[in-house]
PDB file of N, CA and C in Angstrom:
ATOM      1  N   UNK A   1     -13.572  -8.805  -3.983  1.00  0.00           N
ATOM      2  CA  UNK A   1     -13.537  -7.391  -4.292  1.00  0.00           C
ATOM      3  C   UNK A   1     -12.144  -6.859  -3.980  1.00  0.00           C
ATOM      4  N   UNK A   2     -11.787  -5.768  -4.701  1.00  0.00           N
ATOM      5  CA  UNK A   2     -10.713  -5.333  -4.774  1.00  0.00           C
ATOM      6  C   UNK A   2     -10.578  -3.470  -4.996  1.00  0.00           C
ATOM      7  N   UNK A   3      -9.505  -2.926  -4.121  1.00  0.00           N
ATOM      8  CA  UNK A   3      -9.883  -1.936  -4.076  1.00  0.00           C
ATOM      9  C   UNK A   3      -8.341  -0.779  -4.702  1.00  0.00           C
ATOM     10  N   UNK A   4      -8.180  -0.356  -4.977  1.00  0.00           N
ATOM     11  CA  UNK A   4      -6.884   0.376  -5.832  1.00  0.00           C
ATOM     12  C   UNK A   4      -7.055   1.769  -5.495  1.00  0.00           C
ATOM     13  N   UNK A   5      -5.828   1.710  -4.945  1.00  0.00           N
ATOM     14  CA  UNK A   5      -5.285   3.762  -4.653  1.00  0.00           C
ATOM     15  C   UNK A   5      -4.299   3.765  -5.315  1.00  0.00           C
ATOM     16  N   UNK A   6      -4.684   4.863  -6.507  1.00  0.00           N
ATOM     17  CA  UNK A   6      -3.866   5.314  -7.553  1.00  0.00           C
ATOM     18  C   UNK A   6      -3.362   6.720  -7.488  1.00  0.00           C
ATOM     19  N   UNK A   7      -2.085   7.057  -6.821  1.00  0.00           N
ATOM     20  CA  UNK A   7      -1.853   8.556  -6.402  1.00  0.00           C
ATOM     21  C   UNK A   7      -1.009   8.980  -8.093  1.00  0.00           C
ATOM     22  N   UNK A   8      -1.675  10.158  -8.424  1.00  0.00           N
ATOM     23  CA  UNK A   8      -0.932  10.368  -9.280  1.00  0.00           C
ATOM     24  C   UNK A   8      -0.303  11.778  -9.015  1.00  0.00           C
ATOM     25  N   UNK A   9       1.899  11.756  -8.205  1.00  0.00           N
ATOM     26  CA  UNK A   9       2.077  12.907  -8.806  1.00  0.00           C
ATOM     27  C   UNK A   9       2.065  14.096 -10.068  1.00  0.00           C
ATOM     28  N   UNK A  10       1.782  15.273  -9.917  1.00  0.00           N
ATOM     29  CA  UNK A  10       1.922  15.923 -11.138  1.00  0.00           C
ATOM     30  C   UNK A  10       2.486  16.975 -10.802  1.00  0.00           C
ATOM     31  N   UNK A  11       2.689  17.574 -12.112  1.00  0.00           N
ATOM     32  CA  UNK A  11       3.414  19.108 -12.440  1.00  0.00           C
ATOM     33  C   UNK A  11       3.062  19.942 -11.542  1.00  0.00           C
ATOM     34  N   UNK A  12       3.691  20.891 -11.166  1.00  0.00           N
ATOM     35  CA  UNK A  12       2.767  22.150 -10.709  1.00  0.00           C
ATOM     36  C   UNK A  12       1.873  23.128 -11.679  1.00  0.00           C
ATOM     37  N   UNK A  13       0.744  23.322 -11.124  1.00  0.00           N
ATOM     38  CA  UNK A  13      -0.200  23.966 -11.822  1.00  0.00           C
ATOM     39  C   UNK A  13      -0.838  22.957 -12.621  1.00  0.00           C
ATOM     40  N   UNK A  14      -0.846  21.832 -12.508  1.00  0.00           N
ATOM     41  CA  UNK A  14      -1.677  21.048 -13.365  1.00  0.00           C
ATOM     42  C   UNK A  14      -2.717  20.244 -12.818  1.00  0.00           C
ATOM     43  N   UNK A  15      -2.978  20.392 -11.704  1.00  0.00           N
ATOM     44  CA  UNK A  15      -3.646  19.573 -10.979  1.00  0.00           C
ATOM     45  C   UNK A  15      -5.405  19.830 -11.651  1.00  0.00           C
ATOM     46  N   UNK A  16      -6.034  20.838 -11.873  1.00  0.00           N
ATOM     47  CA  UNK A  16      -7.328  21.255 -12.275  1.00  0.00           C
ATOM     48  C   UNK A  16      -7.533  20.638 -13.584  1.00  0.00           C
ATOM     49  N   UNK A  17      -6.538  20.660 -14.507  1.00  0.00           N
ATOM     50  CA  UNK A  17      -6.750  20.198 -16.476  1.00  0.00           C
ATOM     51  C   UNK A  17      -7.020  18.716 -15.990  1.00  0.00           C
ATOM     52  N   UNK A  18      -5.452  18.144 -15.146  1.00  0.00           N
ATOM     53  CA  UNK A  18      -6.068  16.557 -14.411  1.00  0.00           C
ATOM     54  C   UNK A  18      -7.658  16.554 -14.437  1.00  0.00           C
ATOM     55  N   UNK A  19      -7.508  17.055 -13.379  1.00  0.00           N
ATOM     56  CA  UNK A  19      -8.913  16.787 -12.415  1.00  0.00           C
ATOM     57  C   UNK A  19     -10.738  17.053 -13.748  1.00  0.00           C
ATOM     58  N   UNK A  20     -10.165  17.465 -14.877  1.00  0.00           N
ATOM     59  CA  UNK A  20     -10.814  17.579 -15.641  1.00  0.00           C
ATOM     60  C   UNK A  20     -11.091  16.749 -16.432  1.00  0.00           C
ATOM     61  N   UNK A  21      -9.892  15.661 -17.047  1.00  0.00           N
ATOM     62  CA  UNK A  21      -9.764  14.616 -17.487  1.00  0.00           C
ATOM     63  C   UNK A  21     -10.040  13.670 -17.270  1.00  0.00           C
ATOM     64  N   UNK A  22     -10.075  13.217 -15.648  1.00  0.00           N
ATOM     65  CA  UNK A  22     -10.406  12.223 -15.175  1.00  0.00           C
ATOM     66  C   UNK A  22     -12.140  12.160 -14.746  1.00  0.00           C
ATOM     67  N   UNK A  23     -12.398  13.373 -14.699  1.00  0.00           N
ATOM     68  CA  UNK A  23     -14.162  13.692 -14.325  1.00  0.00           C
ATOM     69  C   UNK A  23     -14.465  13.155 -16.033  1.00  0.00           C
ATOM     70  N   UNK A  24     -14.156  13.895 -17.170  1.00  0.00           N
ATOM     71  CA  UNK A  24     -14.323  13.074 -18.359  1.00  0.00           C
ATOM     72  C   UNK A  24     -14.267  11.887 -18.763  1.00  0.00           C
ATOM     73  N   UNK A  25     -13.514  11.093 -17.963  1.00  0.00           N
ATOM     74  CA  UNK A  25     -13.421   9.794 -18.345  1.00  0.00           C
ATOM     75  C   UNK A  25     -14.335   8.977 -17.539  1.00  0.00           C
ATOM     76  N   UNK A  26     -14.533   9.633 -16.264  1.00  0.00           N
ATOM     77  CA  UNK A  26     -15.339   8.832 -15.295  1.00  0.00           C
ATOM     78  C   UNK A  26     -16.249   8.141 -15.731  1.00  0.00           C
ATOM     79  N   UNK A  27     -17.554   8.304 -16.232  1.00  0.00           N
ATOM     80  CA  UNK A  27     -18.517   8.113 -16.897  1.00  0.00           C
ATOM     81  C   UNK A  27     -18.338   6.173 -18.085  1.00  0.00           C
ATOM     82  N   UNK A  28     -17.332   6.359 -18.281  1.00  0.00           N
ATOM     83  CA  UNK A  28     -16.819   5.655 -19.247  1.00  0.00           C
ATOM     84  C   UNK A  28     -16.229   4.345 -18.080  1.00  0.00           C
ATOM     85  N   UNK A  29     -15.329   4.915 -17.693  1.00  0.00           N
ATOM     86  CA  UNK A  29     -14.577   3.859 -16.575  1.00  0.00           C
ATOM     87  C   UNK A  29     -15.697   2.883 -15.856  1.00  0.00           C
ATOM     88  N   UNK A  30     -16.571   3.800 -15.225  1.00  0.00           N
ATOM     89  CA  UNK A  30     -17.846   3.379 -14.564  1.00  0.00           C
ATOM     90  C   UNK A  30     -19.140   2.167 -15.192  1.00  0.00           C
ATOM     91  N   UNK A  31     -18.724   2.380 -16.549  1.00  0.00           N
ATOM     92  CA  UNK A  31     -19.653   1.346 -17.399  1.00  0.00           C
ATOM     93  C   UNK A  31     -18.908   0.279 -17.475  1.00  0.00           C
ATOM     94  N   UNK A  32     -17.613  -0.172 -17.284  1.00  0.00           N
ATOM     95  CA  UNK A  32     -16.548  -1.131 -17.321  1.00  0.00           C
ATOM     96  C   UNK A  32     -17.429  -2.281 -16.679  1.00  0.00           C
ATOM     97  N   UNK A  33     -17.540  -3.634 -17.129  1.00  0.00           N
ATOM     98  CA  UNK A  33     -17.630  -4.638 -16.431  1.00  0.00           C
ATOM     99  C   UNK A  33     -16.604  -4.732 -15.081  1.00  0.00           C
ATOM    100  N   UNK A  34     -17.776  -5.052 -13.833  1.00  0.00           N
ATOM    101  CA  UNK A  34     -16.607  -5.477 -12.733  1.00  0.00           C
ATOM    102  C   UNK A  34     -15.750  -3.502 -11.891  1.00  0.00           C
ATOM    103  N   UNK A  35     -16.224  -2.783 -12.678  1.00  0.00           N
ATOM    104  CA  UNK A  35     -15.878  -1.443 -11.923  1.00  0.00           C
ATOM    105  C   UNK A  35     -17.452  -1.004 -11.138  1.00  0.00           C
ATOM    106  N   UNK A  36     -16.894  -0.708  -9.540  1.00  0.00           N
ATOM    107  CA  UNK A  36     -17.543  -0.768  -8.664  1.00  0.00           C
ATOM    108  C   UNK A  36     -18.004   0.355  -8.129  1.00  0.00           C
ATOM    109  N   UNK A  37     -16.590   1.435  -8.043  1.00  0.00           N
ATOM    110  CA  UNK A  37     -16.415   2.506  -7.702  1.00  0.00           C
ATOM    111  C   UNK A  37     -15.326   3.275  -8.812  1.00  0.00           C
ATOM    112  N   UNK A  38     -14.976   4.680  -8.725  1.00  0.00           N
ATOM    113  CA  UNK A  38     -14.057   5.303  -9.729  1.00  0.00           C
ATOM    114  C   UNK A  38     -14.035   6.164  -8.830  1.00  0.00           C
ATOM    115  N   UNK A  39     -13.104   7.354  -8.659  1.00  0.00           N
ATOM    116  CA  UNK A  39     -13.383   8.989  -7.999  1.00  0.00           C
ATOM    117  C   UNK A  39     -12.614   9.491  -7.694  1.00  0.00           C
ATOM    118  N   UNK A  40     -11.794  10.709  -7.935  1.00  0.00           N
ATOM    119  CA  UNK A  40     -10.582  11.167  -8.030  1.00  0.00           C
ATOM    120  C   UNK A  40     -11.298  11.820  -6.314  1.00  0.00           C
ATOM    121  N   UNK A  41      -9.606  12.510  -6.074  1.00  0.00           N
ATOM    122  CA  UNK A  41      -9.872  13.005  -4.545  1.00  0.00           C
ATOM    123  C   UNK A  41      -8.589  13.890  -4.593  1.00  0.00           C
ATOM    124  N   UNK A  42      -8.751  14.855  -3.698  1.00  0.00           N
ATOM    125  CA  UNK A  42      -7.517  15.749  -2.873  1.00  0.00           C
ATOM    126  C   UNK A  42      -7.281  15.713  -2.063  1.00  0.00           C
ATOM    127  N   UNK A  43      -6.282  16.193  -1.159  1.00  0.00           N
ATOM    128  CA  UNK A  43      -5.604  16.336   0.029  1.00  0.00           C
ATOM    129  C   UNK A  43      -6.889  17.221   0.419  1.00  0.00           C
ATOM    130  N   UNK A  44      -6.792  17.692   1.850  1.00  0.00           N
ATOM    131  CA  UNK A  44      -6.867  18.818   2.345  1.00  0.00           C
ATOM    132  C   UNK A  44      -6.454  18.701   3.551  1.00  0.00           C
ATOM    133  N   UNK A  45      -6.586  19.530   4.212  1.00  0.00           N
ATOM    134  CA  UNK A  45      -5.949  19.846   5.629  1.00  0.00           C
ATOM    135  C   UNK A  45      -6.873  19.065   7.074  1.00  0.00           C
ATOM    136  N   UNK A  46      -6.534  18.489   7.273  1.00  0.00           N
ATOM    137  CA  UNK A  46      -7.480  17.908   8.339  1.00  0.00           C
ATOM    138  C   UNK A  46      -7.558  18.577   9.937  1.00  0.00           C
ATOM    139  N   UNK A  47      -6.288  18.914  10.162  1.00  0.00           N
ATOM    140  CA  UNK A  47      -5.717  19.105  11.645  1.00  0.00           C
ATOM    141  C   UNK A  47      -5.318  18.071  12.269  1.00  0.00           C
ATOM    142  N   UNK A  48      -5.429  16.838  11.374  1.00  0.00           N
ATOM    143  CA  UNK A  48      -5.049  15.882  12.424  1.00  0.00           C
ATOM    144  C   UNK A  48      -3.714  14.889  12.315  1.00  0.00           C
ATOM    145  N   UNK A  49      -3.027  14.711  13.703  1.00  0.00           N
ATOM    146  CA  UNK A  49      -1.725  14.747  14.072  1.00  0.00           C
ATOM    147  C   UNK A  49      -0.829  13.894  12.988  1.00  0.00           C
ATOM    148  N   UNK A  50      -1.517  13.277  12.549  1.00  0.00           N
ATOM    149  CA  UNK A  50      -1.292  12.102  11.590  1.00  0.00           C
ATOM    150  C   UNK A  50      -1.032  11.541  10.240  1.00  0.00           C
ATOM    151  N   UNK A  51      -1.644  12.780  10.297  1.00  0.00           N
ATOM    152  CA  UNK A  51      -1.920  13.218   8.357  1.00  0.00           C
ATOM    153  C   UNK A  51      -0.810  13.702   7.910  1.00  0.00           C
ATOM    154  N   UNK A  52      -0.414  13.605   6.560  1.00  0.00           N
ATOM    155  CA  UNK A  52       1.006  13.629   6.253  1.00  0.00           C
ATOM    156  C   UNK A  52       0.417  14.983   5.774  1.00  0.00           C
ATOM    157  N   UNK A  53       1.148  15.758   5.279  1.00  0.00           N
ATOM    158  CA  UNK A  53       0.935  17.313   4.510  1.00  0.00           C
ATOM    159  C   UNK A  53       0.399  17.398   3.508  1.00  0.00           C
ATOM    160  N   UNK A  54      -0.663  18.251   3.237  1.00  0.00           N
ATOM    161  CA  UNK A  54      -1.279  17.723   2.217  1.00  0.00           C
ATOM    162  C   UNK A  54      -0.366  18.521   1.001  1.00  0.00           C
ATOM    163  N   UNK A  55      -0.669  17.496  -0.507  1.00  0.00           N
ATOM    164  CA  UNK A  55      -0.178  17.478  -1.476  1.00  0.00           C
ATOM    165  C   UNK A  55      -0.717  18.103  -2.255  1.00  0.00           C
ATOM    166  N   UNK A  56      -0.800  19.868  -3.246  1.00  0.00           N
ATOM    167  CA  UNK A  56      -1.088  20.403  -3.573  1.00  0.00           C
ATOM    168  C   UNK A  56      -1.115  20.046  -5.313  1.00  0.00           C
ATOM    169  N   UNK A  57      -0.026  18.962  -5.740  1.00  0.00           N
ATOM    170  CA  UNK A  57       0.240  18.589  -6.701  1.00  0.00           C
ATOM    171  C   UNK A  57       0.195  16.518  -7.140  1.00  0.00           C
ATOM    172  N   UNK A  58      -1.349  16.502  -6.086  1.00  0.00           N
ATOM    173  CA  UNK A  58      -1.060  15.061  -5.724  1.00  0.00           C
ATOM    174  C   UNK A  58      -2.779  14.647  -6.199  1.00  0.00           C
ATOM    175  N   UNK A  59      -3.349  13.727  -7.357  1.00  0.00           N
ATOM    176  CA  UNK A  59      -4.539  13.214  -7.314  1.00  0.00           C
ATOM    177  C   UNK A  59      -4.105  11.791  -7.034  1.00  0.00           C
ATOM    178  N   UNK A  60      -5.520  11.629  -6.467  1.00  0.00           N
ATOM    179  CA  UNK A  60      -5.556  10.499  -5.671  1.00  0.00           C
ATOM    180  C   UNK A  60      -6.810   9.829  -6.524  1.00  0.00           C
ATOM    181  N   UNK A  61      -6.659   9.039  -6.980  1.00  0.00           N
ATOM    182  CA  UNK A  61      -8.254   7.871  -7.398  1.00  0.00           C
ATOM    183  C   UNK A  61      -8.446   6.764  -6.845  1.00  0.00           C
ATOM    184  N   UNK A  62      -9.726   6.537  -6.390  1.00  0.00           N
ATOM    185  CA  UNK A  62     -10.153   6.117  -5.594  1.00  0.00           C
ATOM    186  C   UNK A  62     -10.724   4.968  -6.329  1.00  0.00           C
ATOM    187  N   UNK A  63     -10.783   3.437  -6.203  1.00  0.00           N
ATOM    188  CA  UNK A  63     -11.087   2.546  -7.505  1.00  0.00           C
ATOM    189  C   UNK A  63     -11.793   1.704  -6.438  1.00  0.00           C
ATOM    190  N   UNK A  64     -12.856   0.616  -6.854  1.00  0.00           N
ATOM    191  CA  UNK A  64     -12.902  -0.487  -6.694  1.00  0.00           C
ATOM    192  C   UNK A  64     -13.592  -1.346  -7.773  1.00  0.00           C
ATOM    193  N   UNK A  65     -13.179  -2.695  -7.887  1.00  0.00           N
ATOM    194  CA  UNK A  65     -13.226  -3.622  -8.607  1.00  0.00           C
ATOM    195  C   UNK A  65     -14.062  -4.617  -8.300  1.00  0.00           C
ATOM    196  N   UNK A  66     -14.466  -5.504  -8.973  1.00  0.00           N
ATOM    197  CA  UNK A  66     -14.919  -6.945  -8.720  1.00  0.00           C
ATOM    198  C   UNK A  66     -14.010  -7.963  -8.294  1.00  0.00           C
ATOM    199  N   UNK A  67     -12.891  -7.663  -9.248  1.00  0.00           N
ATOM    200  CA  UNK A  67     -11.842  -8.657  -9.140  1.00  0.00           C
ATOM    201  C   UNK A  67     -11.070  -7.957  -9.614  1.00  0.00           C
ATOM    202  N   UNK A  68      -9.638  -9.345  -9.728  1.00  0.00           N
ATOM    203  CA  UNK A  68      -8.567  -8.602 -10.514  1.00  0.00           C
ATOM    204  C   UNK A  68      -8.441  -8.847 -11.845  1.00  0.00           C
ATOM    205  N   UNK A  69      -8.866  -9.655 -12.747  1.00  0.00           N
ATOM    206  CA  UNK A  69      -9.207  -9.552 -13.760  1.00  0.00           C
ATOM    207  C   UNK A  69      -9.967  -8.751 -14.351  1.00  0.00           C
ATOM    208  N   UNK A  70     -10.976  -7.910 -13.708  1.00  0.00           N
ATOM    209  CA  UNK A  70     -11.950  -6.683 -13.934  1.00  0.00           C
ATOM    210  C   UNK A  70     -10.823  -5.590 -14.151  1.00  0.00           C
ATOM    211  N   UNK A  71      -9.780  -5.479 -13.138  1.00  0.00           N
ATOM    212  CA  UNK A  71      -8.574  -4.609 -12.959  1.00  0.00           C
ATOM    213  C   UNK A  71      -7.854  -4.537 -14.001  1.00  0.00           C
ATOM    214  N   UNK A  72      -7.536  -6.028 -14.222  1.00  0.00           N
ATOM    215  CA  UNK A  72      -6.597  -6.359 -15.634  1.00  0.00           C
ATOM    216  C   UNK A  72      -7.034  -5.856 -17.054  1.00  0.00           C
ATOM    217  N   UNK A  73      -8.572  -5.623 -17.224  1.00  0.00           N
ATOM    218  CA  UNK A  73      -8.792  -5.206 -18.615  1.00  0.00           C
ATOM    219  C   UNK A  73      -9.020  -3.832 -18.424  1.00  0.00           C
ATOM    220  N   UNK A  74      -9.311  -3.368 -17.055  1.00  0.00           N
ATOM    221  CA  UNK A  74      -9.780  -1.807 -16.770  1.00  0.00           C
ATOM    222  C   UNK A  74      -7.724  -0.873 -17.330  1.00  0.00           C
ATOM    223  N   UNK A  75      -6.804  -1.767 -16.720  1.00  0.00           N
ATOM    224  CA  UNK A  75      -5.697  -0.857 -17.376  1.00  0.00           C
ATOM    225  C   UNK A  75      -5.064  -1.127 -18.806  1.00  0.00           C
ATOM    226  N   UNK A  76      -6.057  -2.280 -19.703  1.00  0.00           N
ATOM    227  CA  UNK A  76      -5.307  -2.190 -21.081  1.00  0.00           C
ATOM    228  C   UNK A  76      -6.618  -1.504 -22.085  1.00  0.00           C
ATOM    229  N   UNK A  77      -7.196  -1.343 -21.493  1.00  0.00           N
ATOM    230  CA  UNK A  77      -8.651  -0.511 -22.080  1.00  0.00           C
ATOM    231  C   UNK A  77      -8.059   0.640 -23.093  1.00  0.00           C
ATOM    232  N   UNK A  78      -8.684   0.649 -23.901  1.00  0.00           N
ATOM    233  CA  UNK A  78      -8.531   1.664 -24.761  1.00  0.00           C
ATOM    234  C   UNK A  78      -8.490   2.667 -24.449  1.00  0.00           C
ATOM    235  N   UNK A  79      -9.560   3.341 -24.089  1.00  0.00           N
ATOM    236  CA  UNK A  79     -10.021   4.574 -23.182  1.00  0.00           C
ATOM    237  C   UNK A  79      -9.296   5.346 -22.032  1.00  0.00           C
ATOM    238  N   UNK A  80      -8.177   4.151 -21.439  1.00  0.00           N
ATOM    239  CA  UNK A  80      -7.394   4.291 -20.346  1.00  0.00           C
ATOM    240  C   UNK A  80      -5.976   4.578 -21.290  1.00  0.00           C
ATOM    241  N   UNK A  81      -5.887   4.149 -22.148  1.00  0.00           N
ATOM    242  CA  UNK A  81      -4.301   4.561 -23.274  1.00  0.00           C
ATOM    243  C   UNK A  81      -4.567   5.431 -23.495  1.00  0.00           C
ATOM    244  N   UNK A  82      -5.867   6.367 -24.090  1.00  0.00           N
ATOM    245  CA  UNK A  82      -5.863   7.617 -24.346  1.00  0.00           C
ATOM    246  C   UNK A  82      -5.898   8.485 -23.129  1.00  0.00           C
ATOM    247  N   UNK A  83      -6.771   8.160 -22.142  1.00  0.00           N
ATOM    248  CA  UNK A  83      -6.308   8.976 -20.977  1.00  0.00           C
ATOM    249  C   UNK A  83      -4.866   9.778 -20.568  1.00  0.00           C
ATOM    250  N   UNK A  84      -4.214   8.335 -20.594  1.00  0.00           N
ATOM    251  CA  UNK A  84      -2.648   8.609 -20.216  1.00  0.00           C
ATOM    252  C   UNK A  84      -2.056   9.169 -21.111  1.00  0.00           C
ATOM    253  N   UNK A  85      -2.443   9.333 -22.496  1.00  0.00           N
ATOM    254  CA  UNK A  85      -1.321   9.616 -23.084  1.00  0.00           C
ATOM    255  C   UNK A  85      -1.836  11.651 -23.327  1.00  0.00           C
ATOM    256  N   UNK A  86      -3.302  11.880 -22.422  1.00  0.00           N
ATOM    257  CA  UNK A  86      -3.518  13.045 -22.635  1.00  0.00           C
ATOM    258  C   UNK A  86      -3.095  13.856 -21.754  1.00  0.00           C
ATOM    259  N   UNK A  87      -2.861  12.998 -19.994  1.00  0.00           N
ATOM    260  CA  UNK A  87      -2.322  13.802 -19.244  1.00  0.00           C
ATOM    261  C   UNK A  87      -0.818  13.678 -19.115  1.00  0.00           C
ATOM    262  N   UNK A  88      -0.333  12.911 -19.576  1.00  0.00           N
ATOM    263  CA  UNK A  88       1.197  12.508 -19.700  1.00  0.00           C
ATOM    264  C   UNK A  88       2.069  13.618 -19.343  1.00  0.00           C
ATOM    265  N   UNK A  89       1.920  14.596 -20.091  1.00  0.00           N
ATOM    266  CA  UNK A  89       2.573  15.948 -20.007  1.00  0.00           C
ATOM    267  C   UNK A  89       2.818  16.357 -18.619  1.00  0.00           C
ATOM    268  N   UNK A  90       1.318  15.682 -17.683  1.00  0.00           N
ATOM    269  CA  UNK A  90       1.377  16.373 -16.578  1.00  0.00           C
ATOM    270  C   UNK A  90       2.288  15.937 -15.607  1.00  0.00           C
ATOM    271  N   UNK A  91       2.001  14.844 -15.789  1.00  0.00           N
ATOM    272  CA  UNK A  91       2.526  13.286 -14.932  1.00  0.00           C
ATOM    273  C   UNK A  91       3.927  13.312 -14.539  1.00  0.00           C
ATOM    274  N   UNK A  92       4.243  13.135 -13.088  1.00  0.00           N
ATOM    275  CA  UNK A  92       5.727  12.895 -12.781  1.00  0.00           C
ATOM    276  C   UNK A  92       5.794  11.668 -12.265  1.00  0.00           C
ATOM    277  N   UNK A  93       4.646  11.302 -11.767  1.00  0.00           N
ATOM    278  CA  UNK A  93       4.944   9.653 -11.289  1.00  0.00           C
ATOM    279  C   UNK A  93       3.783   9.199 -10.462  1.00  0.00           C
ATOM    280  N   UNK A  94       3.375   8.148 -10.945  1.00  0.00           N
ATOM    281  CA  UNK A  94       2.256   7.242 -10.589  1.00  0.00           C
ATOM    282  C   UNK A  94       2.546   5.782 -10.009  1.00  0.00           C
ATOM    283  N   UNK A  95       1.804   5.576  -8.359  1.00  0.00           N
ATOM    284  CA  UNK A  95       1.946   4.612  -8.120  1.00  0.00           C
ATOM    285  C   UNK A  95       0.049   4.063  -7.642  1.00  0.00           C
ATOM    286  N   UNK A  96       0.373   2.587  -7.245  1.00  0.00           N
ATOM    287  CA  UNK A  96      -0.849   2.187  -7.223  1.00  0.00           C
ATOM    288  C   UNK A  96      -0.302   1.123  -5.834  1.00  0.00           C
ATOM    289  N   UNK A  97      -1.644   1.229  -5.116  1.00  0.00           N
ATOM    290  CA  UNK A  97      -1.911   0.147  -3.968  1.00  0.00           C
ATOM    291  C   UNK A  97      -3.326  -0.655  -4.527  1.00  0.00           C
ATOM    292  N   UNK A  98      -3.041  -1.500  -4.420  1.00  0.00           N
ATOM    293  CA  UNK A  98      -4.145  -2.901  -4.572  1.00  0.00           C
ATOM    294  C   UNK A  98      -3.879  -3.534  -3.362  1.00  0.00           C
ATOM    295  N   UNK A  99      -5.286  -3.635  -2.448  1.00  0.00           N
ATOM    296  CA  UNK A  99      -5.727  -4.301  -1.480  1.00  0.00           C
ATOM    297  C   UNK A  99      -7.159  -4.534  -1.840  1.00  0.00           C
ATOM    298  N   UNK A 100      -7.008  -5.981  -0.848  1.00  0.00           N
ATOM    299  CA  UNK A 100      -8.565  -6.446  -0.766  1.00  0.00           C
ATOM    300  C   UNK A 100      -8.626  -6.577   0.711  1.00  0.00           C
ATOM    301  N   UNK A 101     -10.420  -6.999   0.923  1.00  0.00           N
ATOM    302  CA  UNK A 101     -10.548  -6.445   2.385  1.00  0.00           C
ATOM    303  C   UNK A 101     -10.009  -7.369   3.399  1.00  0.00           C
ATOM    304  N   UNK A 102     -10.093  -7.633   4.239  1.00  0.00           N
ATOM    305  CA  UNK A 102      -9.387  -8.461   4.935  1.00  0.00           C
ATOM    306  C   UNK A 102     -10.205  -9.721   6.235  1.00  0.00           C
TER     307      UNK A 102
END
């Protein structure tokens, strides 16, 4: 099993149309062979000492996989090209962590 944090910076003021897009796609992602988990997320404020500031312009998705080949067809998916190319506009920069458990 395999688990992927996908932070995606964005624009300001765009964080909600995101967060709309990706609740739309969920459904879809989720029927994927080998997708385990899907679920976008926000910052918020915790109080605690540790926590970096939260990011007002920052989604976070929350993934897990079967494998990495489950991974490998989950980002050439059709469904995932149209995604991107709907929030694109918003997008300033996307990175991804892939870990498995240990």
């Amino acid at each position: 099993m395999i688990y992927v944090i996908a932070t995606i910076q964005l624009r300001p003021h765009s964080r909600e149309r995101v967060l709309k897009e990706i609740a739309a796609i969920c459904p879809e992602v989720l029927r994927e062979d080998g997708c385990l988990e899907y679920s976008a997320a926000v910052d918020i404020e915790s109080g605690h000492s540790r926590q970096i500031p939260a990011r007002p312009d920052v989604v976070t998705i929350i993934e897990r996989w079967r494998d990495l080949p489950a991974l490998r067809e989950h980002s050439v998916a059709p469904h995932m090209q149209t995604f991107r190319q709907r929030i694109s506009d918003a997008v300033v920069s996307t990175s991804l962590q892939v870990v498995t458990p240990a």
